[in-house]
Structure formats: structure tokens, C-alpha cells
C-alpha atoms as a PDB file:
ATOM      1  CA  UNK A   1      15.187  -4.457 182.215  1.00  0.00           C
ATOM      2  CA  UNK A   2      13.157  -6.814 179.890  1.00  0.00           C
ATOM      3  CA  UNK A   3      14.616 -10.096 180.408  1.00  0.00           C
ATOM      4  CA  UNK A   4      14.794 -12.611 177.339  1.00  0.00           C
ATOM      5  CA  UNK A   5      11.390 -14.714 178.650  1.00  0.00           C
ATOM      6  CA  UNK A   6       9.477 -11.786 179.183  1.00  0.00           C
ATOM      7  CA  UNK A   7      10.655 -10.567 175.690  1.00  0.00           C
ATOM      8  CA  UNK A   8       9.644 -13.554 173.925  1.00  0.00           C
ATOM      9  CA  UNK A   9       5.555 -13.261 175.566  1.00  0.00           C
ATOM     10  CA  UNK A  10       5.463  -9.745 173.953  1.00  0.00           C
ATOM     11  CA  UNK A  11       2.637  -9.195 171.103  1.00  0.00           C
ATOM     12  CA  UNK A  12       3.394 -10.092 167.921  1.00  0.00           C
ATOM     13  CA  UNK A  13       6.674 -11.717 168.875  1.00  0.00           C
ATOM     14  CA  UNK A  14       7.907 -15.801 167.695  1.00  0.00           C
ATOM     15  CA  UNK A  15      11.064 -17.445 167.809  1.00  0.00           C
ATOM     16  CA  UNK A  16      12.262 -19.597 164.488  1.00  0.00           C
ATOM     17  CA  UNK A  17      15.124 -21.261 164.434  1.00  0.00           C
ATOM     18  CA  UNK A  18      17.370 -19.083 166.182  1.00  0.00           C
ATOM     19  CA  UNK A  19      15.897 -15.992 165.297  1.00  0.00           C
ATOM     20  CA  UNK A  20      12.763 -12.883 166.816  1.00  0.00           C
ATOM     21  CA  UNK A  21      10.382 -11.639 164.115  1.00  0.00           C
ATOM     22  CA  UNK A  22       8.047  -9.081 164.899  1.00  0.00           C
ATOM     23  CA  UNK A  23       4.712  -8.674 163.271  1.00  0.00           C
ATOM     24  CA  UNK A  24       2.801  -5.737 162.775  1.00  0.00           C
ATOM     25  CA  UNK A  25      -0.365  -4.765 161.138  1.00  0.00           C
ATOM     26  CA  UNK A  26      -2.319  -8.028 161.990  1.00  0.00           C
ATOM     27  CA  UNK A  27      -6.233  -8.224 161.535  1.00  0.00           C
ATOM     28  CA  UNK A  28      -7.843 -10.590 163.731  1.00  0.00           C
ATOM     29  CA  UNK A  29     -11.148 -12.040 162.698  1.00  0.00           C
ATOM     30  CA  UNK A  30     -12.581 -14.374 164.719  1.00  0.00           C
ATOM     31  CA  UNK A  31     -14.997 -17.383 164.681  1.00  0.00           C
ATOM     32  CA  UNK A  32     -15.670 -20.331 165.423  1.00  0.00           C
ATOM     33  CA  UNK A  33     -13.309 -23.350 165.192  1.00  0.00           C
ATOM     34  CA  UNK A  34     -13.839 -25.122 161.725  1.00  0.00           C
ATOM     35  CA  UNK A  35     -14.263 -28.675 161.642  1.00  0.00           C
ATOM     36  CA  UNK A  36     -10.757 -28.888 159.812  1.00  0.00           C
ATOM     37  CA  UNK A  37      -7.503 -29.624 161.221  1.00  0.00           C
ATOM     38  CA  UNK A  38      -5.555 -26.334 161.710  1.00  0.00           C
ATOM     39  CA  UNK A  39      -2.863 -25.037 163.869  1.00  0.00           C
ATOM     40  CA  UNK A  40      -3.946 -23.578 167.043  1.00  0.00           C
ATOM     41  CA  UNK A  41      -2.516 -19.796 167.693  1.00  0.00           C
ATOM     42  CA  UNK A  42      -5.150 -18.600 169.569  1.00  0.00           C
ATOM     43  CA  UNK A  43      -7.462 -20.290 172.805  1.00  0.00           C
ATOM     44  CA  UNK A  44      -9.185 -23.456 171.804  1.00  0.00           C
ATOM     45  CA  UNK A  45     -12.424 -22.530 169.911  1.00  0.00           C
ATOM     46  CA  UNK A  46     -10.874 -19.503 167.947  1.00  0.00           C
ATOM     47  CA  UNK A  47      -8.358 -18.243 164.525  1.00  0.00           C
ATOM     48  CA  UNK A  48      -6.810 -15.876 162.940  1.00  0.00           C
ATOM     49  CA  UNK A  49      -6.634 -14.614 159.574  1.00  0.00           C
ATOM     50  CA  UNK A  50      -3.394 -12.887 158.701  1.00  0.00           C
ATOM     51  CA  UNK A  51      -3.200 -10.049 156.372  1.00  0.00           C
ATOM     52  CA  UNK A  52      -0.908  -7.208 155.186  1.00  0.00           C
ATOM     53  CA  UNK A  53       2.018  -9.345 157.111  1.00  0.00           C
ATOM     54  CA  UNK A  54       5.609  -7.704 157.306  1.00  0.00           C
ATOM     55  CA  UNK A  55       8.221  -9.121 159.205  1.00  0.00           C
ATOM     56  CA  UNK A  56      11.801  -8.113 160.504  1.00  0.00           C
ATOM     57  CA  UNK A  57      14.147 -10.577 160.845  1.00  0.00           C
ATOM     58  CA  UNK A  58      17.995  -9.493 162.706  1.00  0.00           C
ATOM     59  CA  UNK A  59      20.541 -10.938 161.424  1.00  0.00           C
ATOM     60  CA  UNK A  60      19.460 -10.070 157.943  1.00  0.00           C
ATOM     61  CA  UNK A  61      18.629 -13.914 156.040  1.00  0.00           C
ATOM     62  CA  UNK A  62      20.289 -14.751 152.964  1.00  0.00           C
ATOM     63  CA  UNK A  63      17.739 -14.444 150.133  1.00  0.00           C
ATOM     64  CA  UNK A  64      18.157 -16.312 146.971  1.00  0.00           C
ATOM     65  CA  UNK A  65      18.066 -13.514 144.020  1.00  0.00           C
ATOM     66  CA  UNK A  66      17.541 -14.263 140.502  1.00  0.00           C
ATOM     67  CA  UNK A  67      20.629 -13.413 138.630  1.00  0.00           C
ATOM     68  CA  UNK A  68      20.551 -11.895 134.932  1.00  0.00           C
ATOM     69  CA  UNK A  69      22.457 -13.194 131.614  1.00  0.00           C
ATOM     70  CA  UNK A  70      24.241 -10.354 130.411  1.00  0.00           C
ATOM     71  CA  UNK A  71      23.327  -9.666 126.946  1.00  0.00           C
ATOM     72  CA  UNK A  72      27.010 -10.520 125.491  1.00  0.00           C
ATOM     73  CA  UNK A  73      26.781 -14.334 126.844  1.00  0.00           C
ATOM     74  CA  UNK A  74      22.893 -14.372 125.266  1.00  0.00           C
ATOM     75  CA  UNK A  75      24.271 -13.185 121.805  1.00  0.00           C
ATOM     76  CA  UNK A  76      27.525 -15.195 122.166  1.00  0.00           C
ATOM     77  CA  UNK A  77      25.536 -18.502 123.402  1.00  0.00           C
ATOM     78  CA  UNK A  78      23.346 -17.961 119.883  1.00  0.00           C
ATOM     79  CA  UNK A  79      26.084 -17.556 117.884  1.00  0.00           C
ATOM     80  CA  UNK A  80      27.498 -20.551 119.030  1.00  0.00           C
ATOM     81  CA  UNK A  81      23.935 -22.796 118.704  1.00  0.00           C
ATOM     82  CA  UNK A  82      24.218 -21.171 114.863  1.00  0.00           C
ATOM     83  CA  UNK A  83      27.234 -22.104 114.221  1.00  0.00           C
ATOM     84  CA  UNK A  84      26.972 -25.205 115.565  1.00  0.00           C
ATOM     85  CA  UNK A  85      23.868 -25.763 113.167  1.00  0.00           C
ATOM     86  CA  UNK A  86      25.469 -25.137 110.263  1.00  0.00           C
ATOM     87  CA  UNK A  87      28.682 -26.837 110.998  1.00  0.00           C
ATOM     88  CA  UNK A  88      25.982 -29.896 111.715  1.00  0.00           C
ATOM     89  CA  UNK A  89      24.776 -29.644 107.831  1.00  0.00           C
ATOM     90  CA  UNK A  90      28.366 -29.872 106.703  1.00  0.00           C
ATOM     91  CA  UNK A  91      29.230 -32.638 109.096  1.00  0.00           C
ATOM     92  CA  UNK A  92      26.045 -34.731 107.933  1.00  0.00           C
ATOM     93  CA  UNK A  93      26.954 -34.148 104.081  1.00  0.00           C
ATOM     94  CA  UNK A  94      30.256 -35.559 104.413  1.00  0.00           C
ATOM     95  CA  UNK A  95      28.840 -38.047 106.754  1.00  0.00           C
ATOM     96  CA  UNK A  96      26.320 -38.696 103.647  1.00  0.00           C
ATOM     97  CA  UNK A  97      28.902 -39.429 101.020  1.00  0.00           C
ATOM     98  CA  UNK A  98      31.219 -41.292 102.610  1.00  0.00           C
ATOM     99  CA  UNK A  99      28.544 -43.621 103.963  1.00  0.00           C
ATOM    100  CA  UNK A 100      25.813 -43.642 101.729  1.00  0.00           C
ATOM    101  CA  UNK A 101      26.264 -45.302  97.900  1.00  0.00           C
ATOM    102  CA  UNK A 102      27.568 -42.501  95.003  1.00  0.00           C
ATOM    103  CA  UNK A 103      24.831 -43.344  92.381  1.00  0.00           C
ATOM    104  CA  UNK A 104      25.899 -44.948  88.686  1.00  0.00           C
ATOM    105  CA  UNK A 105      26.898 -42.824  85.903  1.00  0.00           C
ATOM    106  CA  UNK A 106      24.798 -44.905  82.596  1.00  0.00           C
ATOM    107  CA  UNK A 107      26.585 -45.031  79.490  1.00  0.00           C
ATOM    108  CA  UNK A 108      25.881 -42.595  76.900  1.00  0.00           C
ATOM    109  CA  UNK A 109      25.950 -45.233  74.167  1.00  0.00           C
ATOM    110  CA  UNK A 110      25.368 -49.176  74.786  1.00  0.00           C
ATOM    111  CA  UNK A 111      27.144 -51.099  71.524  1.00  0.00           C
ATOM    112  CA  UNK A 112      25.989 -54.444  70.410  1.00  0.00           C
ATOM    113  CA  UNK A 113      28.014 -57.284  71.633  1.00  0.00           C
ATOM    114  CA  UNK A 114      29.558 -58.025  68.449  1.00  0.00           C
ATOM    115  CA  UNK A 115      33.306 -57.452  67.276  1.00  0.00           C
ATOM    116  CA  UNK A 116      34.202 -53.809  67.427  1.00  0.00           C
ATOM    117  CA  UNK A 117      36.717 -52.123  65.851  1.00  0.00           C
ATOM    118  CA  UNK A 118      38.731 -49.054  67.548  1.00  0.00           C
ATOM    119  CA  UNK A 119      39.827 -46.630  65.122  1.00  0.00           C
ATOM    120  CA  UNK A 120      41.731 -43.677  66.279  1.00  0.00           C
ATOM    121  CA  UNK A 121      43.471 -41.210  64.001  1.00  0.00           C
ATOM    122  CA  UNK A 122      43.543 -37.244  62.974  1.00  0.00           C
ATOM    123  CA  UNK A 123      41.628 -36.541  59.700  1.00  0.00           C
ATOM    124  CA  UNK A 124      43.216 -33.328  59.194  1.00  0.00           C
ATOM    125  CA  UNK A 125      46.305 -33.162  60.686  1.00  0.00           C
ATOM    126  CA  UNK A 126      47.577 -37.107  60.884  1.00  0.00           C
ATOM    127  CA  UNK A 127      51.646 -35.615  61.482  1.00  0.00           C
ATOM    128  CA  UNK A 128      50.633 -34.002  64.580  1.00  0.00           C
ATOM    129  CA  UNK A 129      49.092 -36.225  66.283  1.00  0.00           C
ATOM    130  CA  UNK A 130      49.718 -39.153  64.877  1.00  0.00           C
ATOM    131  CA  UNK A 131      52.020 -40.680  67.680  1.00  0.00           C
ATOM    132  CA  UNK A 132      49.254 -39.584  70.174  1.00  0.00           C
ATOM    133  CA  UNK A 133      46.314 -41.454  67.682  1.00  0.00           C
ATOM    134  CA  UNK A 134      47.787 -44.878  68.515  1.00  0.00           C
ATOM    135  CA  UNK A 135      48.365 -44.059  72.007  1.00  0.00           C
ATOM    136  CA  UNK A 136      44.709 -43.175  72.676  1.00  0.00           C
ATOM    137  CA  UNK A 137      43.820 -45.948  70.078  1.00  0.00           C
ATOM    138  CA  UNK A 138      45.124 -49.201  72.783  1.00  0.00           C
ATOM    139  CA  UNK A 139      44.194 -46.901  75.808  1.00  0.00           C
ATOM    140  CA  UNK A 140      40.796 -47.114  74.965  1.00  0.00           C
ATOM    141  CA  UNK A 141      40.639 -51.005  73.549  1.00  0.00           C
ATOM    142  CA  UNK A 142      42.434 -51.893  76.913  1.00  0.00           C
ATOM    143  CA  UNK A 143      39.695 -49.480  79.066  1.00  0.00           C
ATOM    144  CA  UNK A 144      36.484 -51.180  76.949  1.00  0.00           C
ATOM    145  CA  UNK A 145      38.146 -54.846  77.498  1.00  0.00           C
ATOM    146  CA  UNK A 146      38.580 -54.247  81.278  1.00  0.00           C
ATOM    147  CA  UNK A 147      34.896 -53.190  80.927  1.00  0.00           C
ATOM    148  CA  UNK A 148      33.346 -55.524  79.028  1.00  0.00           C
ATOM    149  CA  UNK A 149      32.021 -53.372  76.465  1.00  0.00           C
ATOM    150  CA  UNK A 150      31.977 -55.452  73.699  1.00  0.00           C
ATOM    151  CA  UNK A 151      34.340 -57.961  71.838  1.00  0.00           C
ATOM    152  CA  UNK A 152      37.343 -55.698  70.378  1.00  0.00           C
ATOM    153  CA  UNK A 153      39.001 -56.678  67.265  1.00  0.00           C
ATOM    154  CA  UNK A 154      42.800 -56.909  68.242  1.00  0.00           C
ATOM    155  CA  UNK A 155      44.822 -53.478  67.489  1.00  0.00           C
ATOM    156  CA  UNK A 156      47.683 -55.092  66.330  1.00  0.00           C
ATOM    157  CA  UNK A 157      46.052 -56.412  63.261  1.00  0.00           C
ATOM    158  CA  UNK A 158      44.988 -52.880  62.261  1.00  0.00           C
ATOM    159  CA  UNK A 159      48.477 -51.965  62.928  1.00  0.00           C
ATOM    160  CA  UNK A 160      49.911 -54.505  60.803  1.00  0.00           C
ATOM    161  CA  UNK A 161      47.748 -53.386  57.439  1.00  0.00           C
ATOM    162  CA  UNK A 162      48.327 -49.641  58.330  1.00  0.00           C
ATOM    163  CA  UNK A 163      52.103 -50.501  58.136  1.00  0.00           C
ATOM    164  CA  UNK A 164      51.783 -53.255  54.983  1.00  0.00           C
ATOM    165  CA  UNK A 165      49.687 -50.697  52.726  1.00  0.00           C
ATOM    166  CA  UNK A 166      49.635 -47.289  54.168  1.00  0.00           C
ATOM    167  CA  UNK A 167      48.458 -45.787  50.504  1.00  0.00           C
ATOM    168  CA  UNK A 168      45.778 -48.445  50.638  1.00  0.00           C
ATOM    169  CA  UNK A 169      44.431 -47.392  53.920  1.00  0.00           C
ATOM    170  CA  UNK A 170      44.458 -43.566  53.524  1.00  0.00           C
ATOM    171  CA  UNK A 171      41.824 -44.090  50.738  1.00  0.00           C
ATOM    172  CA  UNK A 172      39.893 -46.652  52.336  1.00  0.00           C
ATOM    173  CA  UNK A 173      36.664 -46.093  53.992  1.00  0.00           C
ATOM    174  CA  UNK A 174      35.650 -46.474  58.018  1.00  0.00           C
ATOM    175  CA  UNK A 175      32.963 -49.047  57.206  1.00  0.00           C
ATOM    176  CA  UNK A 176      35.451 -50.939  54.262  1.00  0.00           C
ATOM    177  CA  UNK A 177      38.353 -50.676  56.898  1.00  0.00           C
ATOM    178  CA  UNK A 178      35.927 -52.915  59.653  1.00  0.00           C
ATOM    179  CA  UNK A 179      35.266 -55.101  57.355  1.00  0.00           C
ATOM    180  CA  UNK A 180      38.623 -55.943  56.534  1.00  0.00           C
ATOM    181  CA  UNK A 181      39.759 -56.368  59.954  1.00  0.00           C
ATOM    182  CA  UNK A 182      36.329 -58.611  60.898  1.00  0.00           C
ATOM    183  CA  UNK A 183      34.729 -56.223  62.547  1.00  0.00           C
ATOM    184  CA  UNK A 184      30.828 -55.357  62.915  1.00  0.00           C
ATOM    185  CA  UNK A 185      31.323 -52.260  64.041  1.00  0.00           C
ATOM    186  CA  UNK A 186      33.692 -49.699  64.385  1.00  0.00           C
ATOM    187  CA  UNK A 187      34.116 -47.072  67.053  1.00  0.00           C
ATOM    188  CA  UNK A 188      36.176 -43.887  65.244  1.00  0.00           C
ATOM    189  CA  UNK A 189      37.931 -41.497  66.891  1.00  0.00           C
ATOM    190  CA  UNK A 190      39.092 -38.470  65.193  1.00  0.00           C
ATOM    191  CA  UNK A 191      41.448 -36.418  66.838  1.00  0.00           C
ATOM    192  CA  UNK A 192      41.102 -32.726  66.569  1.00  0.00           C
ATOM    193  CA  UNK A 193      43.811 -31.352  68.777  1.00  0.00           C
ATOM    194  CA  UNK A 194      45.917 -31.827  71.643  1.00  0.00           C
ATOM    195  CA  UNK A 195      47.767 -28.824  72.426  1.00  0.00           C
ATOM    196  CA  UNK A 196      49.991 -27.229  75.584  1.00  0.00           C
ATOM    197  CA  UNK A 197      50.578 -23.989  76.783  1.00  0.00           C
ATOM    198  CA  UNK A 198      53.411 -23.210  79.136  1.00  0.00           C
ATOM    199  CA  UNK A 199      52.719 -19.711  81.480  1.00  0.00           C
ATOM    200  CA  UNK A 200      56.278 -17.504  80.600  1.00  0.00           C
ATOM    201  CA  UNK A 201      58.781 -17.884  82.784  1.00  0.00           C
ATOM    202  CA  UNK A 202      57.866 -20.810  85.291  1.00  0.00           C
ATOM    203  CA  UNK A 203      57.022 -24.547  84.685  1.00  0.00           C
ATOM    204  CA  UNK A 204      53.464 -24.423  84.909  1.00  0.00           C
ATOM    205  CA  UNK A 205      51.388 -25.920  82.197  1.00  0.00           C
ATOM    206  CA  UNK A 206      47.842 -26.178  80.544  1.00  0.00           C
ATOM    207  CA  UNK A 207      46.716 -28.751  78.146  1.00  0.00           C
ATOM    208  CA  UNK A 208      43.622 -28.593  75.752  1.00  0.00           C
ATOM    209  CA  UNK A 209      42.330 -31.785  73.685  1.00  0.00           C
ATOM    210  CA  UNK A 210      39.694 -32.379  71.264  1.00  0.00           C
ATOM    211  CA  UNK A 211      38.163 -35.308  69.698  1.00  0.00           C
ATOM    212  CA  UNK A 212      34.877 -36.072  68.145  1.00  0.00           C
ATOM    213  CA  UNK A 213      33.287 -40.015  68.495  1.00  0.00           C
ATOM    214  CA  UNK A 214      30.702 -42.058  66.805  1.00  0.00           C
ATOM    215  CA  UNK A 215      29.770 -45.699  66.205  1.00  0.00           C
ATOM    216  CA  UNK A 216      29.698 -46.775  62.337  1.00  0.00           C
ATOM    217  CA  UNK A 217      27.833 -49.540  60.812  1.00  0.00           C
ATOM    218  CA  UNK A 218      30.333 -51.862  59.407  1.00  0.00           C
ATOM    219  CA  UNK A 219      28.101 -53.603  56.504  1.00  0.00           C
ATOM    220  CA  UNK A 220      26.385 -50.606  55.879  1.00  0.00           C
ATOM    221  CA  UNK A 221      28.216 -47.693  56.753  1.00  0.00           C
ATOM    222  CA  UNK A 222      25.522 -45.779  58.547  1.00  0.00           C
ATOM    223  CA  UNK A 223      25.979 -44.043  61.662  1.00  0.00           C
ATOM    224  CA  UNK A 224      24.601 -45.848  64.386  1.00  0.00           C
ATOM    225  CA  UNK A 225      25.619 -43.342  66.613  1.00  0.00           C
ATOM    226  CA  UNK A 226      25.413 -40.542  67.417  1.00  0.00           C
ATOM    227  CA  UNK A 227      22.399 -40.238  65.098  1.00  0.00           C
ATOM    228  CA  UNK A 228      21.584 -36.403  65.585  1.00  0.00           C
ATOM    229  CA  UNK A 229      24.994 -35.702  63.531  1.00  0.00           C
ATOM    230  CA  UNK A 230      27.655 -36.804  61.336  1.00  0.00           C
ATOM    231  CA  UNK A 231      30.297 -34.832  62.651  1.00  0.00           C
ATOM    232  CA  UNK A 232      30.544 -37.130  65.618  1.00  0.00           C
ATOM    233  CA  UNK A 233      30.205 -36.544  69.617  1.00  0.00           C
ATOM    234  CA  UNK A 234      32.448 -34.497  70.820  1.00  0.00           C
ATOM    235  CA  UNK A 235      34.853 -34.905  73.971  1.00  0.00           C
ATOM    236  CA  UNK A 236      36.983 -31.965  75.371  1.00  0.00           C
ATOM    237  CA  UNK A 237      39.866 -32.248  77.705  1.00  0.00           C
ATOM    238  CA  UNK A 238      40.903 -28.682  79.326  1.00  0.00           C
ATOM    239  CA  UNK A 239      43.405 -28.533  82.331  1.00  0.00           C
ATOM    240  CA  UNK A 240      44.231 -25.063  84.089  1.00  0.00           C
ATOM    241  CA  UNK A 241      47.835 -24.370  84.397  1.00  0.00           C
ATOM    242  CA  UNK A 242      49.630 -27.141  86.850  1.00  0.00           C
ATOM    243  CA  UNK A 243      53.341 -27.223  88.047  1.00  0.00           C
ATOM    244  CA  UNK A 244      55.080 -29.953  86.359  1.00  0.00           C
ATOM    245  CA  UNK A 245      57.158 -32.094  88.342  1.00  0.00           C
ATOM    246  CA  UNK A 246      60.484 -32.933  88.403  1.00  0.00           C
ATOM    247  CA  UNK A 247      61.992 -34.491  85.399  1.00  0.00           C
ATOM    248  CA  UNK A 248      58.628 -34.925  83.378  1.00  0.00           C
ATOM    249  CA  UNK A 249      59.397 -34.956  79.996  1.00  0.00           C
ATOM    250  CA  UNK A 250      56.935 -33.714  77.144  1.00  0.00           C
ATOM    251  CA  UNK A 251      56.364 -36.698  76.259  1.00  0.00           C
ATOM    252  CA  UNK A 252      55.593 -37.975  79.609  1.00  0.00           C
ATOM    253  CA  UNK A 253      52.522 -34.192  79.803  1.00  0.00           C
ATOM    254  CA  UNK A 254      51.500 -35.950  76.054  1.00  0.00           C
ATOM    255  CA  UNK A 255      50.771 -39.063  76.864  1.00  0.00           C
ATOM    256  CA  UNK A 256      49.027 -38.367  80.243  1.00  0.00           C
ATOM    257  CA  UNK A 257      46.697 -36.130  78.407  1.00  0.00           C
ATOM    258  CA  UNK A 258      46.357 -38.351  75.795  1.00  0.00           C
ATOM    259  CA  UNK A 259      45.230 -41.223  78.507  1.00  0.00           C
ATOM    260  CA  UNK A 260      42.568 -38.984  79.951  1.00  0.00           C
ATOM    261  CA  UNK A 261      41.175 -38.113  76.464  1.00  0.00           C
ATOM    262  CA  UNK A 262      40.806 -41.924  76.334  1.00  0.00           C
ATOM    263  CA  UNK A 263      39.499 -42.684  79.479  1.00  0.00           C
ATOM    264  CA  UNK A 264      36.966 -40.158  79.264  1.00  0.00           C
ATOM    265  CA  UNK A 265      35.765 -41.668  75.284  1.00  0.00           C
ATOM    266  CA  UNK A 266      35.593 -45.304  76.587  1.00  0.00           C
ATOM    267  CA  UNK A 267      33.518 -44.069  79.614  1.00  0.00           C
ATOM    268  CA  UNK A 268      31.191 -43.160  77.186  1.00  0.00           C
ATOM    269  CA  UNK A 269      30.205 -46.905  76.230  1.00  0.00           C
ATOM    270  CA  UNK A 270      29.913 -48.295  79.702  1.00  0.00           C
ATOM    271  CA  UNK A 271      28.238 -47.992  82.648  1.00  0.00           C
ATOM    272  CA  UNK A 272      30.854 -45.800  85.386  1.00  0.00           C
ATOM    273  CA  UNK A 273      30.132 -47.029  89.174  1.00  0.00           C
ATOM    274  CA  UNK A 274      29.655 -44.463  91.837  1.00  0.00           C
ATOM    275  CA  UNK A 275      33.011 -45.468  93.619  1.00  0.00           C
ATOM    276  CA  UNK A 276      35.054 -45.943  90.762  1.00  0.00           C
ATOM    277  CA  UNK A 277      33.800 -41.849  89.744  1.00  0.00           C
ATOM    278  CA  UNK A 278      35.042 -40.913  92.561  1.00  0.00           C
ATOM    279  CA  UNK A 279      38.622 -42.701  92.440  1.00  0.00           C
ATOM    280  CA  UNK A 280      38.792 -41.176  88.993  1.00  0.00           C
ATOM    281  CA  UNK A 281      41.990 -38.869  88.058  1.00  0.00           C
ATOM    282  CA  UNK A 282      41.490 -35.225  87.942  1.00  0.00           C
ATOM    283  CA  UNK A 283      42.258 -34.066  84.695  1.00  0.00           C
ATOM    284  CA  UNK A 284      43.409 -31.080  86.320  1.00  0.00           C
ATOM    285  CA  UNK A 285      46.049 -32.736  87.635  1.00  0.00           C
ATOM    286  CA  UNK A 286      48.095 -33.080  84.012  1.00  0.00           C
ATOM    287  CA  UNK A 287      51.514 -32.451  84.366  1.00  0.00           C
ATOM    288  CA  UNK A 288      51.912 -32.775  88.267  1.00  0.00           C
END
């Protein structure tokens, strides 16, 4: 019987930590001891150089293994970084416009700063929208005084001679009309249509306007703008079909359009700021 001190003085045979490894398939080569500090495993004035070393170790040691991503989590985990990206872009536009300055709309037309006239009324068809002409005629005075456009000739004197001699002022002239009321220039507004179309059996409704602009010369009666033609600039209103609330009258759908038709012709002689764009009614919106 080999007893455990005995076993231990066996070739080959070390104790670490607890456990016996056995070595096989050693080559010895020796030589003389190096200058260098090394461990001593043989008799003072020898080494040995270990190759082809295998080793058995009882109880079997717990080895540290590599373990593999499954594919799924690799394609998921992608996915996610992807999405993430992306997401990231949308995040740093809104980000972007709510932090960083919404530039100036310019006006399309600058007027002198001398007393302007706004004249608003349907060449063609005055019965039809002839309620809707003086509506759009003080929305836009009030929108270019708030604004600064220029110095606006009071409405209520134009008013006044309309009513005093309306056979008078059919016949008169744009330019002869300013000059009457003391006015340089005169902004005219001719109303083409304003129309409403209500989808059969529900409340929704649509509303279409029309108008063409231009800036006259009072002394002379030339167009001073716009100068590429006489028929004037045109402005279009469309809205797609909209649920109208709860006791809203027609009247209530006209004059809504008719202030949006206005805002968007006295937004044409002054500069629009970036926030007040965006705090702008959608015309879309008509009727709700």
C-alpha cells in the first residue's frame, strides 16, 4: 500500500492547492544554471525545459467557457440600435424647432409710408359678396394697423361716401376714389368668390375663396404693384371638408373664411415673424 507521502515523491507528481496533477511526456534538457533568477526544480546547477505538457487534474476544475450570442438577440440588439437611431433624428428635429428660432417670412410687397387706402369690393358680382367685401375690407385695415404697415385712411369715411352717393361711386375710378378720401395710395381688393360646399347628408363643410390684390398709384393711377400684371395678385383660400360645430351659423362659416382671406392679403405687406407663423390659424380648420 502506497501511502499518501510516498505518493506525493512519485515522478511527475505536485500538489496545488488541494489538488495531484500528473505530468507526462516531459523532455529534460539540461545545462548549466543561467545567471538569471529562476525557480529551482531540479539540483542546484541544473533546469528544465517543459514541452508537450498535459496534465490531469481529479476533481475536474471549473473552466471559464466563452459563451455565444444567439443570432436572435444579435439581430434583435440591431434592430433596436436602428431604431433607436432614427427615433434620435426625430427627437433632435422637434428638439430643433422648438428650441431653435422659426426664420421670418419677408413681405411680398413693402408700401410707402404714406396714407393708404383699403378698398375691398366684388367687380362682378357686388350682391354676393358684398356683405363679405366690408367684412374683409376692416379685417385687413385693423391687421395692417396692428402691423404698422403704413398710415390707413379711416374706413368709415369710405363708408360714409359709398352710402351718401352710391351712383357716384360705382362710376368712379380706384385712383379718383383715393384721392377723394386723401389717400396716396390705395390697396384694392377684388373679390372673386367665396363659396361653401356641404358633403350630403352630414355637417361637414368646405369653403373656397378667391381674391386678386394690387397697389394703385393714387395721383397717377398706375399700378405700383404687382407690376408683371393688371389683373392683380391673386390669393386663394381652400379648406377640405371640416365638421361644423354646434350651433355655428352660416354666417358665423362666412365670416371666418372671410377673416382668413384677410389675414392672409395683409400678410402680404408685412414682414410675418417665425413665432407668430407658427401661432397662425389653420385655414383648414373653417367651420370647426
Amino acid at each position: 500500500m502506497i501511502t499518501e507521502e510516498a505518493r506525493s515523491q512519485e515522478p511527475g507528481a505536485r500538489r496545488v492547492s488541494g489538488f495531484k496533477f500528473r505530468v507526462s511526456g516531459l523532455r529534460f534538457a539540461a545545462h548549466p544554471k543561467p545567471e538569471t533568477r529562476s525557480r529551482k526544480l531540479l539540483p542546484s546547477g541544473f533546469k528544465f525545459r517543459v514541452s508537450s505538457f498535459r496534465a490531469a487534474c481529479h476533481p475536474k476544475p471549473q473552466i471559464r467557457t466563452r459563451k455565444l450570442i444567439p443570432t436572435f438577440f444579435i439581430f434583435h440588439f440591431s434592430f433596436f440600435i436602428l431604431t433607436l437611431s432614427l427615433s434620435g433624428c426625430q427627437i433632435l428635429g422637434i428638439f430643433a424647432s422648438k428650441v431653435l428660432p422659426v426664420p421670418d417670412i419677408p413681405a411680398t410687397y413693402t408700401p410707402v409710408k404714406d396714407f393708404m387706402l383699403v378698398l375691398v369690393e366684388s367687380y362682378n358680382n357686388p350682391a354676393a359678396v358684398g356683405l363679405a367685401s366690408d367684412y374683409i375690407d376692416r379685417q385687413i385695415v385693423a391687421d395692417l394697423v396692428d402691423h404698422r404697415a403704413a398710415p390707413i385712411v379711416n374706413p368709415d369715411i369710405l363708408a360714409e361716401m359709398r352710402r351718401r352717393e352710391p351712383a357716384k361711386f360705382e362710376k368712379m375710378e380706384i385712383s379718383a376714389i383715393g384721392r377723394e378720401v386723401g389717400a396716396h395710395q390705395v390697396l384694392y381688393v377684388d373679390v372673386r368668390e367665396i363659396t361653401f360646399e356641404q358633403a350630403l347628408g352630414t355637417q361637414m363643410i368646405k369653403a373656397h375663396a378667391e381674391a386678386r390684390v394690387k397697389v394703385v398709384d393714387a395721383a397717377t393711377g398706375h399700378t405700383l404693384w404687382p407690376i408683371e400684371t393688371n389683373g392683380g395678385y391673386p390669393v386663394t383660400l381652400d379648406s377640405p371638408f371640416a365638421n361644423v360645430a354646434k350651433g355655428t351659423t352660416e354666417m358665423d362659416i362666412r365670416n371666418q373664411v372671410s377673416r382668413a382671406l384677410a389675414n392672409q392679403i395683409a400678410r402680404l405687406f408685412y414682414p410675418v415673424s417665425g413665432e407668430e407663423e407658427s401661432h397662425q390659424q389653420d385655414p383648414s380648420q373653417v367651420g370647426t
